[in-house]
C-alpha atoms as a PDB file:
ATOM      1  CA  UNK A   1     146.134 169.230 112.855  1.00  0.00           C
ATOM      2  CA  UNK A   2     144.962 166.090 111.306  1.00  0.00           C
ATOM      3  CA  UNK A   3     148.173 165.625 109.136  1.00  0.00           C
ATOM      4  CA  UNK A   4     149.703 165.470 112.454  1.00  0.00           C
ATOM      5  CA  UNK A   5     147.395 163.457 114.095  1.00  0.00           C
ATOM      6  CA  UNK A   6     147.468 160.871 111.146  1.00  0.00           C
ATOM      7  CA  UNK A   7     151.814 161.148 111.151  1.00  0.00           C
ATOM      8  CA  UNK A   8     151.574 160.170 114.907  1.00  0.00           C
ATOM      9  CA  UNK A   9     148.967 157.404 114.430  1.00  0.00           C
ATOM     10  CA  UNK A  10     150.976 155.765 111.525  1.00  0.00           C
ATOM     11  CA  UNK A  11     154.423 156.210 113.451  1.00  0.00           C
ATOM     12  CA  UNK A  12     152.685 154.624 116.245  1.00  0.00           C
ATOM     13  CA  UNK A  13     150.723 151.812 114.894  1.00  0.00           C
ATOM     14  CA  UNK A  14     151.469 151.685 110.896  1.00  0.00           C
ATOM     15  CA  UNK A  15     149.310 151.538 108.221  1.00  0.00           C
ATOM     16  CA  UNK A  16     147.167 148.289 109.365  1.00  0.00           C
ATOM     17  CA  UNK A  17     147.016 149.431 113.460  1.00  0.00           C
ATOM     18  CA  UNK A  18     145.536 153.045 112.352  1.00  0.00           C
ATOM     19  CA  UNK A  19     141.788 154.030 111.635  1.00  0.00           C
ATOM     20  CA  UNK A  20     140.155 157.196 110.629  1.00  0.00           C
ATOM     21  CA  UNK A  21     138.027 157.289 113.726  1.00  0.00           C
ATOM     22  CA  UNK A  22     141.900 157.248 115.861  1.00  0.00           C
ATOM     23  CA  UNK A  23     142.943 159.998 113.482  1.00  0.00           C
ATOM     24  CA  UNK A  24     140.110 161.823 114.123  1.00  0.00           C
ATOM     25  CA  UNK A  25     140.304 161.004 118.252  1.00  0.00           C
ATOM     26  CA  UNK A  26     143.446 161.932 117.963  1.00  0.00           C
ATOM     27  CA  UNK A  27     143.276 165.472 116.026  1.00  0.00           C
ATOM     28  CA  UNK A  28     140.335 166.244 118.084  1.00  0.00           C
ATOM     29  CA  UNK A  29     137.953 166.517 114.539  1.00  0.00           C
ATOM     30  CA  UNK A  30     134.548 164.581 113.432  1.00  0.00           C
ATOM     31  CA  UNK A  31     135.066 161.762 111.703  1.00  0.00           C
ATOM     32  CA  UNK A  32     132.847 163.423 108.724  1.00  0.00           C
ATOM     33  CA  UNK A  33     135.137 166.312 108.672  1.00  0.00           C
ATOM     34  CA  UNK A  34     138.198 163.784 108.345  1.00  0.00           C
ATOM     35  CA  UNK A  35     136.731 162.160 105.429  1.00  0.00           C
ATOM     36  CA  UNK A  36     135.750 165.401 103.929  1.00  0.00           C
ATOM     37  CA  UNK A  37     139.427 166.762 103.995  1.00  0.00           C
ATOM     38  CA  UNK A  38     141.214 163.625 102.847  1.00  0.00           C
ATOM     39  CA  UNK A  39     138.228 161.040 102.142  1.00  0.00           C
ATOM     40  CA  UNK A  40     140.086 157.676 103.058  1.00  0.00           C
ATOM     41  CA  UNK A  41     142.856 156.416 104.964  1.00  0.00           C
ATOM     42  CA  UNK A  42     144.733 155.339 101.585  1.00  0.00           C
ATOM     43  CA  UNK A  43     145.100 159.292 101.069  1.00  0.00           C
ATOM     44  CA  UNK A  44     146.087 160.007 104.107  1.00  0.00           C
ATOM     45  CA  UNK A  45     149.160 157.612 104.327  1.00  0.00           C
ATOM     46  CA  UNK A  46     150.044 158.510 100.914  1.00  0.00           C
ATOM     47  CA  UNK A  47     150.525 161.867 101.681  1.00  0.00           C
ATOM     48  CA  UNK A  48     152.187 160.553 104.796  1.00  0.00           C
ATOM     49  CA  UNK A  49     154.357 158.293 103.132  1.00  0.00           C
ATOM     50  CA  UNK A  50     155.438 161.468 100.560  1.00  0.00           C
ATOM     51  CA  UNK A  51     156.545 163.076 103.497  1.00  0.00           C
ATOM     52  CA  UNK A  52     158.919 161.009 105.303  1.00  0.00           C
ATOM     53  CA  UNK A  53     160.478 159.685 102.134  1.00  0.00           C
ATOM     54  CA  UNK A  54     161.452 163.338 101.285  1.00  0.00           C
ATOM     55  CA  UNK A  55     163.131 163.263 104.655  1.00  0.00           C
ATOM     56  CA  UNK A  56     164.849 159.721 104.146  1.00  0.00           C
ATOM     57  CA  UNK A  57     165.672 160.945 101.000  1.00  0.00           C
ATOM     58  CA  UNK A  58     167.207 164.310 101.948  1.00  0.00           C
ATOM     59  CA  UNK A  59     169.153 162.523 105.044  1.00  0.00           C
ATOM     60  CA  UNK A  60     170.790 159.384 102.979  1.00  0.00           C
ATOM     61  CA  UNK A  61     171.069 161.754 100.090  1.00  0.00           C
ATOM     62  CA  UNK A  62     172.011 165.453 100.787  1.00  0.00           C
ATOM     63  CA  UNK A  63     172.497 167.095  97.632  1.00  0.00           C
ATOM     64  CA  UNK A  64     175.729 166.205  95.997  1.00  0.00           C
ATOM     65  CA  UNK A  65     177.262 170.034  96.353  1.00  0.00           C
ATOM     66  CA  UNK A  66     176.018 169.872  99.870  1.00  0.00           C
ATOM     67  CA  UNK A  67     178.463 166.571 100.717  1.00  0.00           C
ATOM     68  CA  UNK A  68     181.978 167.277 101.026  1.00  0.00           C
ATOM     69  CA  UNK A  69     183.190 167.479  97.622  1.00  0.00           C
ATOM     70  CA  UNK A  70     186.595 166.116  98.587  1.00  0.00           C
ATOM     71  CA  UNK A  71     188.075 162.435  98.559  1.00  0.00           C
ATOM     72  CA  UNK A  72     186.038 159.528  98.978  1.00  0.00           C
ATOM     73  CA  UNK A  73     186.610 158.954 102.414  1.00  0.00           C
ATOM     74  CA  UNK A  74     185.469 162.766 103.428  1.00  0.00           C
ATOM     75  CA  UNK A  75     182.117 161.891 101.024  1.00  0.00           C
ATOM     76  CA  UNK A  76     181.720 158.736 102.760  1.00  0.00           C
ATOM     77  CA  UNK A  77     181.876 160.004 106.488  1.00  0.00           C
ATOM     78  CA  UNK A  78     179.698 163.320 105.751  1.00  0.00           C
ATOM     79  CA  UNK A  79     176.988 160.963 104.134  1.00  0.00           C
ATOM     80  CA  UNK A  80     177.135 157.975 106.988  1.00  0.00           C
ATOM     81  CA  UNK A  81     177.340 161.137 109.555  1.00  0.00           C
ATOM     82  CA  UNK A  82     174.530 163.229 107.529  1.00  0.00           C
ATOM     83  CA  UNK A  83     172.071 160.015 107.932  1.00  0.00           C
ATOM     84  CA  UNK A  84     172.755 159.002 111.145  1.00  0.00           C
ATOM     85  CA  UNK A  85     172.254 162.778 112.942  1.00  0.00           C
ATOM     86  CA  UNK A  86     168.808 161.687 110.995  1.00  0.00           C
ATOM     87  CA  UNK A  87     168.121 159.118 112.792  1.00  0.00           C
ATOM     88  CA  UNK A  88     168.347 160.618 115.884  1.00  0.00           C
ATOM     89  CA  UNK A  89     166.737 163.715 115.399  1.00  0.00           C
ATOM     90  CA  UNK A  90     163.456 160.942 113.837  1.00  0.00           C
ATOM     91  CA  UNK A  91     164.259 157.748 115.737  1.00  0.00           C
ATOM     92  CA  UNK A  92     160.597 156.360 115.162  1.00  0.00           C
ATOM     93  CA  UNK A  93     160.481 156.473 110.966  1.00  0.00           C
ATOM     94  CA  UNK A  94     163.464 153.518 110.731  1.00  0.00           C
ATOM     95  CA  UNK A  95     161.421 150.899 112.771  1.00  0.00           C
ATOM     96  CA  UNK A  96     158.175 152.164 111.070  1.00  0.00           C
ATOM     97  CA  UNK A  97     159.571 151.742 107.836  1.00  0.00           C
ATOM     98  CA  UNK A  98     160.780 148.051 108.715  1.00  0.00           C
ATOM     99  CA  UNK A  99     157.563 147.026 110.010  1.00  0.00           C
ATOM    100  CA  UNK A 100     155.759 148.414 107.240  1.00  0.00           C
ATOM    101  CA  UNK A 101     157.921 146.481 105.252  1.00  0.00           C
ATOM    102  CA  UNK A 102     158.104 143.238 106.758  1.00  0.00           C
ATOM    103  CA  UNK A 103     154.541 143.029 107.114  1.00  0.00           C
ATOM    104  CA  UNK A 104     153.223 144.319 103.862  1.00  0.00           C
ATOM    105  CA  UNK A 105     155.505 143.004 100.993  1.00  0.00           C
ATOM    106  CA  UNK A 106     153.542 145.886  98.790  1.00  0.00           C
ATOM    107  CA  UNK A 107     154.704 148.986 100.606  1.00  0.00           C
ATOM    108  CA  UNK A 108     157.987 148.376  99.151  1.00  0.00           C
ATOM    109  CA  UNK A 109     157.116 148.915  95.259  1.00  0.00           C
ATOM    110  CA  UNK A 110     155.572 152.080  97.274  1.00  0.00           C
ATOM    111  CA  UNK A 111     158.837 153.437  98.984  1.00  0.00           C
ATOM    112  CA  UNK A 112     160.709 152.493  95.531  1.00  0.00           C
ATOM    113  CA  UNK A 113     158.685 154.399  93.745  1.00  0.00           C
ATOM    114  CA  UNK A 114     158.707 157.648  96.186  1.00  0.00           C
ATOM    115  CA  UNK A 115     162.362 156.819  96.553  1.00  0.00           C
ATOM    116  CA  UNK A 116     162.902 156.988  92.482  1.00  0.00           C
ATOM    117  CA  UNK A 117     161.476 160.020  91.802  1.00  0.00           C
ATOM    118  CA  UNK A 118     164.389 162.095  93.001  1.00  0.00           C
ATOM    119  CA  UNK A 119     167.741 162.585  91.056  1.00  0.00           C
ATOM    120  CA  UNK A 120     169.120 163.018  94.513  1.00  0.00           C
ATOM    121  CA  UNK A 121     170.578 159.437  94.863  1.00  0.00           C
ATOM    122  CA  UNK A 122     172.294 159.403  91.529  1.00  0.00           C
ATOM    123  CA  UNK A 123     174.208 162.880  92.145  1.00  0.00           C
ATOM    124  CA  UNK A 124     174.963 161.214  95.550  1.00  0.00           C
ATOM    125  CA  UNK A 125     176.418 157.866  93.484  1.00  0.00           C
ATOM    126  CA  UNK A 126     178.202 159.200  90.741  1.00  0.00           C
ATOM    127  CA  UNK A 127     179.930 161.419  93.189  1.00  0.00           C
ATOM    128  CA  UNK A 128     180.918 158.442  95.297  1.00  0.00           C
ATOM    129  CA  UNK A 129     182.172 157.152  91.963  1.00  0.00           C
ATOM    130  CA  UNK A 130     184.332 159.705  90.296  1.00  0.00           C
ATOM    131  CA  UNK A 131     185.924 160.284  93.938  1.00  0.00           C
ATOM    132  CA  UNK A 132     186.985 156.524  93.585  1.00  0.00           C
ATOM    133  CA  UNK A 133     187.928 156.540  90.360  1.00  0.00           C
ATOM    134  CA  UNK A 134     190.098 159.802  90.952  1.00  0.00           C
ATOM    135  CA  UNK A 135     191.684 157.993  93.830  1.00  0.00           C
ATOM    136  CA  UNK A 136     192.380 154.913  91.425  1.00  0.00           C
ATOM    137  CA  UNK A 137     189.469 152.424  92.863  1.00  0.00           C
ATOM    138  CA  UNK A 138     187.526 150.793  90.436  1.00  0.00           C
ATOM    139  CA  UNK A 139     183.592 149.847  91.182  1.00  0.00           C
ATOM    140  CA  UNK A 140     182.830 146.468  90.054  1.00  0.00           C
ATOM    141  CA  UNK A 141     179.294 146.790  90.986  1.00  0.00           C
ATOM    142  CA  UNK A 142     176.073 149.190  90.995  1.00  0.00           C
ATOM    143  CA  UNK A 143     177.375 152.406  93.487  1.00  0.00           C
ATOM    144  CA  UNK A 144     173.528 153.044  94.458  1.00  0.00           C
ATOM    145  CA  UNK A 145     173.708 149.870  96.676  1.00  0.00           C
ATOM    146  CA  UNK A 146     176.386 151.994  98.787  1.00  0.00           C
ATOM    147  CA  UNK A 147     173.069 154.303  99.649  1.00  0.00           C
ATOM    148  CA  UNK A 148     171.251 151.292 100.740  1.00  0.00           C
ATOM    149  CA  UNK A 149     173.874 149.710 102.841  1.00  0.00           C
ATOM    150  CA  UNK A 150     174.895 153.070 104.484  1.00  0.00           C
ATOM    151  CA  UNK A 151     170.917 153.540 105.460  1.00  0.00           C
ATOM    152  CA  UNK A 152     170.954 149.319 106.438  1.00  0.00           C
ATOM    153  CA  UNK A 153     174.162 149.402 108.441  1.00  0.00           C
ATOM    154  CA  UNK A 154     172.562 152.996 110.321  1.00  0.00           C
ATOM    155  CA  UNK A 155     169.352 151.604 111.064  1.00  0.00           C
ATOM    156  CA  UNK A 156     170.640 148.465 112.525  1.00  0.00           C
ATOM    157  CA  UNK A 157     172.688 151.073 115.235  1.00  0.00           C
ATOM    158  CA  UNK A 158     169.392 152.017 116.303  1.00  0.00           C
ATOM    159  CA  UNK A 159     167.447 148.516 116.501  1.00  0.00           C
ATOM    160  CA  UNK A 160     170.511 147.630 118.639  1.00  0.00           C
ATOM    161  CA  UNK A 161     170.462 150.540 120.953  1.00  0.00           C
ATOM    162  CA  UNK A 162     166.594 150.264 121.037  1.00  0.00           C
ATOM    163  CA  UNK A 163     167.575 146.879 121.911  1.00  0.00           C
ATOM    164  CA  UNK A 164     170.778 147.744 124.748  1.00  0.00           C
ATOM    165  CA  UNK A 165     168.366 150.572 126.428  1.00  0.00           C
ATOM    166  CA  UNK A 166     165.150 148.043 126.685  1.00  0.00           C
ATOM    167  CA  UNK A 167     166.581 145.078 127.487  1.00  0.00           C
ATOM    168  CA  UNK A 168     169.560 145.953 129.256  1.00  0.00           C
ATOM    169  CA  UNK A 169     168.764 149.022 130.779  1.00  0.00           C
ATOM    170  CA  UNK A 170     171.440 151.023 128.714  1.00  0.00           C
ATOM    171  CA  UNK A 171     171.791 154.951 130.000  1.00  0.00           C
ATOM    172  CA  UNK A 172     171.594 157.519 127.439  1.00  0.00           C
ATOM    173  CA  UNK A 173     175.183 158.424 127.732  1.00  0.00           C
ATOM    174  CA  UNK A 174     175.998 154.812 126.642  1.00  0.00           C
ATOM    175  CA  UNK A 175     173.841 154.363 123.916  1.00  0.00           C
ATOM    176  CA  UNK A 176     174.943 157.798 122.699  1.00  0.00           C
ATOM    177  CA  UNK A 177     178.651 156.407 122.540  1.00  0.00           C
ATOM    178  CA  UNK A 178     177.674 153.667 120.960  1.00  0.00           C
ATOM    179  CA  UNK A 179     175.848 155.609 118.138  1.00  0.00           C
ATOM    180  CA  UNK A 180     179.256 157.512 117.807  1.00  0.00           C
ATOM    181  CA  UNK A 181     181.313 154.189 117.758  1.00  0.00           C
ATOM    182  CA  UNK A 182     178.672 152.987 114.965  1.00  0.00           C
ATOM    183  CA  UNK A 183     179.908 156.240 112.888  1.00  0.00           C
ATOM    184  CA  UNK A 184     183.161 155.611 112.151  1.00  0.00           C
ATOM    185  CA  UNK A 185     182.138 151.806 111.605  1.00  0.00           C
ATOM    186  CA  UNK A 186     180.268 152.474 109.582  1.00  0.00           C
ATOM    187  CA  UNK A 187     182.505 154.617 107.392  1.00  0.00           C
ATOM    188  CA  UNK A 188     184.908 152.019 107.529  1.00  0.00           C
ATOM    189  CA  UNK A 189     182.631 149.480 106.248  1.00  0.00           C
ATOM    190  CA  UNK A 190     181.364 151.257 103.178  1.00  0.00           C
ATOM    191  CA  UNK A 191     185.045 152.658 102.373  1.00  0.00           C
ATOM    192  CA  UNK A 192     185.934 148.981 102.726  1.00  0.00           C
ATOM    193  CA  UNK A 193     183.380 148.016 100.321  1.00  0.00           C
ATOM    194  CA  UNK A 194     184.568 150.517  97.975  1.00  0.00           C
ATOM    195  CA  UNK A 195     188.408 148.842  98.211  1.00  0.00           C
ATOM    196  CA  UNK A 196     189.749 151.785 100.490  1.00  0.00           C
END
């Protein structure tokens, strides 16, 4: 109950918009039995923040026997396609994580550090690899910046259909198809950037 209260609040209004007394409001608790649970809002988000990034985490990076074991190309379009269903089953973490970012330079050595803990992303990048090298591409550069561009080039799909349905008054339907479009874009870019 307050976990979820405090999830909501920090989705909402990140770190520096959210109080104890609004995660209390919101989880219909005392304040006192907040603070006897979980004692500050630093705990709360960090527990928070462990959450999600096991998410991002498990979306960019599905375990390496999960992903199509095939050529690079079916690895590359089961990853971009794996991340973006992601997105828009939890189309609120992206734009929290950005703000978070862009307005606290310090929550980044905090998402690196979640983010690092997991072996995840190298099984994920050394399968990338060996696919290209089996299909005679050589990678002149480190293959773990494929999982950040993949999760870059996703996100910005969803600033600009957050963008087309606000703005412009995009349906559903079209934003949908544009997601889909995005997809195979996507999986063209990174398989370009690999020298497919």
């Amino acid at each position: 109950m307050i976990l979820e209260a405090a999830d909501e609040e920090f989705l909402e209004k990140g770190y520096d918009g959210t109080t104890t007394a609004g995660i209390a409001a919101r989880a219909k608790v005392t304040h006192a039995m907040l603070h006897y649970y979980f004692q500050t809002k630093e705990n709360l988000f960090e527990m928070f923040i462990q959450e999600k990034m096991a998410l991002v985490k498990q979306a960019i990076c599905p375990p390496a026997r999960a992903a199509a074991p095939g050529n690079l190309e079916d690895q590359v379009r089961y990853i971009v396609s794996h991340h973006m269903d992601f997105l828009l089953r939890h189309p609120e973490l992206p734009k929290f994580m950005l703000r978070e970012i862009c307005f606290n330079r310090d929550r980044m050595a905090m998402f690196t550090a979640v983010a690092q803990q997991d072996g995840n992303i190298m099984d994920v990048a050394a399968s990338l690899k060996t696919a290209a090298e089996k299909e005679g591409l050589s990678i002149g550069f480190d293959i773990r910046s494929i999982i950040i561009e993949t999760a870059l080039f996703n996100i910005s799909a969803f600033i600009s259909a957050d963008i087309r349905s606000s703005c412009f008054g995009a349906s559903d339907e079209a934003v949908a198809a544009m997601i889909e479009e995005r997809k195979a874009e996507n999986t063209e870019r990174i398989l370009k950037m690999l020298g497919k």
